[in-house]
N, C-alpha and C. Protein backbone atom coordinates (compact mmCIF):
# COMPACT_ATOMS: atom_id res chain seq x y z
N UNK A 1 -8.90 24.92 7.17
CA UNK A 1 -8.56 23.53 7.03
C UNK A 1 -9.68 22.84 6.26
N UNK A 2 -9.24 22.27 5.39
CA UNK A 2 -10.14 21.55 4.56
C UNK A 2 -11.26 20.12 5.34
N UNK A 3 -12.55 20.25 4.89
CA UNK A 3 -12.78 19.09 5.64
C UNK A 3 -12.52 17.79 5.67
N UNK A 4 -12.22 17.64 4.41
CA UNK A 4 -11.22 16.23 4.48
C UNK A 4 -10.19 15.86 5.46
N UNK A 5 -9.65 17.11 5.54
CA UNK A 5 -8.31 16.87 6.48
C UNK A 5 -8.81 16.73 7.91
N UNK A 6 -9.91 17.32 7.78
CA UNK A 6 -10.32 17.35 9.61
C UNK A 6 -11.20 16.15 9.45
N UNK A 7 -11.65 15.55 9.30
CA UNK A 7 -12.23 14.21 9.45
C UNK A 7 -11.03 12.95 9.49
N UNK A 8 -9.34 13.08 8.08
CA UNK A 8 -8.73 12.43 8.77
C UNK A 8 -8.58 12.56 9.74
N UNK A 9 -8.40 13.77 10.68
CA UNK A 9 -7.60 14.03 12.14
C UNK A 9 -8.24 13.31 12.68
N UNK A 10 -10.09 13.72 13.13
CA UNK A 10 -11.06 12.96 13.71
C UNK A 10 -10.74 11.30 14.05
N UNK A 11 -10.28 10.35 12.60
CA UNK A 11 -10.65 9.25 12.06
C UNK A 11 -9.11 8.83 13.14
N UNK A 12 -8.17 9.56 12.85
CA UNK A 12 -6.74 9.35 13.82
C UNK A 12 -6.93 9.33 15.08
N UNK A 13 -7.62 10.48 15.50
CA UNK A 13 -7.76 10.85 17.03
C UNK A 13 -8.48 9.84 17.26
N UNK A 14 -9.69 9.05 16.82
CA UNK A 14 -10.43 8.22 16.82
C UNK A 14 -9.75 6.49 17.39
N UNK A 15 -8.98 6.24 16.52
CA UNK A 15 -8.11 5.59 16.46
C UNK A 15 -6.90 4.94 17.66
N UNK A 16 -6.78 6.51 18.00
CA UNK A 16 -5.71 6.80 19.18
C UNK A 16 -6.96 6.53 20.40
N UNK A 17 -7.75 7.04 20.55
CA UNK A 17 -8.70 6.74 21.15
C UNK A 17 -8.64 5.23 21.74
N UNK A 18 -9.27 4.54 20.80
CA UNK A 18 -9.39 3.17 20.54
C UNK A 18 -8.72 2.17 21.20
N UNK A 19 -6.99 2.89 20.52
CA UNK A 19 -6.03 1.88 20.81
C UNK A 19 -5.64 2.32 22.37
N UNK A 20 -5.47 3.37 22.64
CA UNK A 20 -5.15 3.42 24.20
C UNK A 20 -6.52 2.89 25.25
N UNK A 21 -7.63 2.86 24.59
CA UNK A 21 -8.57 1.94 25.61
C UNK A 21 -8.09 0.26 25.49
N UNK A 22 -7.41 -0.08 24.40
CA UNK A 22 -7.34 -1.49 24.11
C UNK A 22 -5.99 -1.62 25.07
N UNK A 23 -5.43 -0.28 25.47
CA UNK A 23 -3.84 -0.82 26.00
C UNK A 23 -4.23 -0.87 27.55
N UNK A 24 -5.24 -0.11 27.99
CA UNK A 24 -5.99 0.54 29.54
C UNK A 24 -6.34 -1.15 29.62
N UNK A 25 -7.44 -1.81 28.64
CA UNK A 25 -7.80 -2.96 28.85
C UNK A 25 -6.58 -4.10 29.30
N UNK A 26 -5.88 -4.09 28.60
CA UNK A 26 -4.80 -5.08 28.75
C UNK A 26 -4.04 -4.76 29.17
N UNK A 27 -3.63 -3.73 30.04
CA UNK A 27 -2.74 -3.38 30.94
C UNK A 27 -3.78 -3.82 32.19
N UNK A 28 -5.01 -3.58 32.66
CA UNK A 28 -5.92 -4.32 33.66
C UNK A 28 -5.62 -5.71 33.41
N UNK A 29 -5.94 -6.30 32.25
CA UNK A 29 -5.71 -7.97 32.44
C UNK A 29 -4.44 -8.11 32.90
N UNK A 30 -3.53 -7.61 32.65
CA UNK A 30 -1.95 -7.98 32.83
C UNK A 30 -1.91 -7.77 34.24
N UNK A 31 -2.51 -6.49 35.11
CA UNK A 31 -2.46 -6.87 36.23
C UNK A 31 -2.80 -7.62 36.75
N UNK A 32 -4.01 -8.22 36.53
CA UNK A 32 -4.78 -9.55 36.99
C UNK A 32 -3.94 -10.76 37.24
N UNK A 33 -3.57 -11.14 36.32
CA UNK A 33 -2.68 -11.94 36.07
C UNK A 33 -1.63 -11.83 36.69
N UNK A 34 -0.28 -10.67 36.60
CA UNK A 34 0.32 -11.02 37.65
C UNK A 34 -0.05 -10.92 39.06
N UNK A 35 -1.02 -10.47 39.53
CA UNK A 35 -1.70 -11.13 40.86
C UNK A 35 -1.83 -12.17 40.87
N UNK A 36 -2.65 -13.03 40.05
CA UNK A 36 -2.79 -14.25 40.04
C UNK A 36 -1.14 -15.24 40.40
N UNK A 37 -0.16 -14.95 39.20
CA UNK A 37 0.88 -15.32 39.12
C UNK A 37 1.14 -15.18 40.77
N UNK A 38 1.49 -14.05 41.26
CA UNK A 38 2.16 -14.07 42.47
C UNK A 38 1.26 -14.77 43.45
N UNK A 39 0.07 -14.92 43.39
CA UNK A 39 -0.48 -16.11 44.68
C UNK A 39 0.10 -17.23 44.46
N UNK A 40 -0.04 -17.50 42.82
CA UNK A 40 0.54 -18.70 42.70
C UNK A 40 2.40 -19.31 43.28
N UNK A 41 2.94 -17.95 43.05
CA UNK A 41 4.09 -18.17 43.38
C UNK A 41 4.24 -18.48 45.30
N UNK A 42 3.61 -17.43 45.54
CA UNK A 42 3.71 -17.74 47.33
C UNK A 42 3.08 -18.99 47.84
N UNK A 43 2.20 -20.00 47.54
CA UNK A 43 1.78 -20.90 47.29
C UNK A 43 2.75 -21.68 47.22
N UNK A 44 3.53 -21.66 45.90
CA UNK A 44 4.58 -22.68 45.35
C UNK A 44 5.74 -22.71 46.53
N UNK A 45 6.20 -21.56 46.79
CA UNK A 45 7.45 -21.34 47.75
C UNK A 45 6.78 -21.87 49.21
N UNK A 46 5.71 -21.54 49.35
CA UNK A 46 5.01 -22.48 51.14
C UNK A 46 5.03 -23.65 50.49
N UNK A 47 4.58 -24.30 49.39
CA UNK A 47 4.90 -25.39 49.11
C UNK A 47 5.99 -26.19 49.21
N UNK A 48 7.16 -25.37 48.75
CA UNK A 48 8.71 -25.88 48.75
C UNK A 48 9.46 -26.03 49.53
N UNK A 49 9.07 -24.98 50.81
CA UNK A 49 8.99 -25.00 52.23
C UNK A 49 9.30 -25.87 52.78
N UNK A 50 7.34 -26.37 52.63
CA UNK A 50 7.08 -27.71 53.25
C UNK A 50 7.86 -28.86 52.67
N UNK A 51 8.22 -29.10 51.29
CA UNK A 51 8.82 -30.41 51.20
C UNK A 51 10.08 -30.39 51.29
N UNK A 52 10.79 -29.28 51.31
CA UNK A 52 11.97 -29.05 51.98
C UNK A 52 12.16 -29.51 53.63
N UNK A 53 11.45 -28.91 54.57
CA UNK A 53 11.78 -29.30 56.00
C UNK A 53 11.10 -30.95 55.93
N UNK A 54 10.23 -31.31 55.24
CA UNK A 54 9.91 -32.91 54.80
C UNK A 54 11.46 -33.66 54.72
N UNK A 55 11.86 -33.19 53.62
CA UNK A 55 13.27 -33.87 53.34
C UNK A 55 14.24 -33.87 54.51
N UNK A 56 14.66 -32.51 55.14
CA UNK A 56 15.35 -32.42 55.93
C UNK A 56 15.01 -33.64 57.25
N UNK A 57 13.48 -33.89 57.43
CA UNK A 57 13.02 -34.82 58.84
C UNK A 57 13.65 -36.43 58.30
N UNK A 58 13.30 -36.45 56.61
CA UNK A 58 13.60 -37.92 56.28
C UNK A 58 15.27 -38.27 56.28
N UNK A 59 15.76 -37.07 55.68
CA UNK A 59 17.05 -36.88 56.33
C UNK A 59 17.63 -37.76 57.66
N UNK A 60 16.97 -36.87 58.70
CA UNK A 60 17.22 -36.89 60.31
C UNK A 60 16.97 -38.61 60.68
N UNK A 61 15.47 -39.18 59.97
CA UNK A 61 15.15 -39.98 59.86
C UNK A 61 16.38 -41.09 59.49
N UNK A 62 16.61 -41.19 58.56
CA UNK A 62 17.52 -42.54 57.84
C UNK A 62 18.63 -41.62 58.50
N UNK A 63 19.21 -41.18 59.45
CA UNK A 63 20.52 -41.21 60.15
C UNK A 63 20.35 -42.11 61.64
N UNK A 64 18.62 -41.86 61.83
CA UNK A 64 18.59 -42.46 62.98
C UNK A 64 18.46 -43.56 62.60
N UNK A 65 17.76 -43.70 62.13
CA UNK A 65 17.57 -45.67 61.24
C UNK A 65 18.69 -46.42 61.22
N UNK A 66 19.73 -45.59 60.50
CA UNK A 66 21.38 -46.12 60.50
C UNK A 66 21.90 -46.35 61.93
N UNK A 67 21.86 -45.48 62.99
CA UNK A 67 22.38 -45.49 63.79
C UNK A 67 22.09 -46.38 64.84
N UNK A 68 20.51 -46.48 64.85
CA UNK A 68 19.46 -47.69 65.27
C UNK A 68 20.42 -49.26 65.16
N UNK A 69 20.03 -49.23 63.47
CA UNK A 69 20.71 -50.35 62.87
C UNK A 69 22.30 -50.96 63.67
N UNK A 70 23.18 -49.87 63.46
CA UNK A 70 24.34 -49.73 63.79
C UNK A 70 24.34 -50.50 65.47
N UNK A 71 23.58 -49.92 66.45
CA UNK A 71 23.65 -49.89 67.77
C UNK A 71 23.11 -51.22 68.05
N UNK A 72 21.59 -51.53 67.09
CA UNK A 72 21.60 -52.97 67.72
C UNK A 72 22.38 -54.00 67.32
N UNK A 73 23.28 -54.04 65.70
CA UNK A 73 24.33 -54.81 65.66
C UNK A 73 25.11 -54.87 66.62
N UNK A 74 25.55 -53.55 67.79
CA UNK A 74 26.54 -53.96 68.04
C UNK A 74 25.79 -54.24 69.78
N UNK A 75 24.36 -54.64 69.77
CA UNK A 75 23.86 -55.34 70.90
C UNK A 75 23.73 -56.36 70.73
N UNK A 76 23.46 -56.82 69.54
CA UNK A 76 23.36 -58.21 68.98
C UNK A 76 24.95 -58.84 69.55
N UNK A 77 26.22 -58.32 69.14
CA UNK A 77 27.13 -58.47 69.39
C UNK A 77 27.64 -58.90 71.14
N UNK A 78 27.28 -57.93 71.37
CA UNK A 78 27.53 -58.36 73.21
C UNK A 78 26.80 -59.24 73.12
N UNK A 79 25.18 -59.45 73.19
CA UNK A 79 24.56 -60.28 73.97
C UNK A 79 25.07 -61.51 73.60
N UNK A 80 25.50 -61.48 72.05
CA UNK A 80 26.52 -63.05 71.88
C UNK A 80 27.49 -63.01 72.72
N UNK A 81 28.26 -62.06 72.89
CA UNK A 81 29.40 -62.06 73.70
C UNK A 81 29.07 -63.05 75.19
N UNK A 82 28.30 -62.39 75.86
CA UNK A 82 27.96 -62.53 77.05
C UNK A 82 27.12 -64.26 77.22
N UNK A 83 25.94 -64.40 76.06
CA UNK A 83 25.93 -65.35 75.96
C UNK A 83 26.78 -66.50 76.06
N UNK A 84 27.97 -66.56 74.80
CA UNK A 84 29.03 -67.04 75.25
C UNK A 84 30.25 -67.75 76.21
N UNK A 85 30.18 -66.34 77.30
CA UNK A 85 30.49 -66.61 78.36
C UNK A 85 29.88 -67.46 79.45
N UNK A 86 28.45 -67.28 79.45
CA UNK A 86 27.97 -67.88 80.21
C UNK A 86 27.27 -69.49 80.13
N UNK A 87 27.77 -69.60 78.29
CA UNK A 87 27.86 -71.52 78.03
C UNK A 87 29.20 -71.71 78.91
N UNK A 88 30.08 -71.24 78.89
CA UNK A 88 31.31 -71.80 79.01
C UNK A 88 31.12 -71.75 80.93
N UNK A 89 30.80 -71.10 81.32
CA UNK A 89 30.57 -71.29 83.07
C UNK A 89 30.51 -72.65 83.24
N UNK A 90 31.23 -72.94 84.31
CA UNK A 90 30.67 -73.96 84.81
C UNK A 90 29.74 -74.04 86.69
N UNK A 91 28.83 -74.10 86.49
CA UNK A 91 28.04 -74.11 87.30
C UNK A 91 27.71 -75.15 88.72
N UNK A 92 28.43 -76.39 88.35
CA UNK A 92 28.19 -76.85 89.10
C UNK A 92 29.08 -76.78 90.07
C-alpha cells in the first residue's frame, strides 16, 4: 500500500475518531439536559397540581358564597315576614 494511501486512511480514521468523540460529547450534554428538562417537567406538573386543587377549593368556595348569599336572602325574607306579623299584633 502506498504511503499516501495509508496516511489518507490515518487522516479518515482520524476524523472518525474525532467525530464520534464530538457525538460521545453531545450525546452527554443531551443527557444533561433531558434530566434537567424532566425536573423541570415534574416541577411543572406538582405545580399544576397545586393550582388545579386551588381552583377546585375556589370552585367549592363561590358555591358556598352563592348558597350563603341565597340562604340569607331567604332569612332576610322571614325575618321580614315575622317582623311583619308582629307590627300587626295587637298587644294591648
Amino acid at each position: 500500500m502506498p504511503a499516501d494511501r495509508i496516511k489518507q486512511l490515518e487522516e479518515l480514521v482520524s476524523s472518525v475518531l474525532q467525530n464520534l468523540d464530538n457525538f460521545y460529547s453531545e450525546n452527554s450534554q443531551l443527557k444533561q439536559r433531558i434530566q434537567v428538562l424532566e425536573k423541570e417537567k415534574a416541577a411543572s406538573s406538582k405545580e399544576n397540581d397545586r393550582a388545579k386543587d386551588l381552583l377546585e377549593k375556589m370552585k367549592q368556595l363561590e358555591a358556598s358564597r352563592r348558597k350563603l348569599k341565597k340562604d340569607g336572602s331567604t332569612a332576610r325574607i322571614n325575618i321580614k315576614n315575622v317582623l311583619q306579623k308582629i307590627e300587626k299584633m295587637d298587644f294591648v
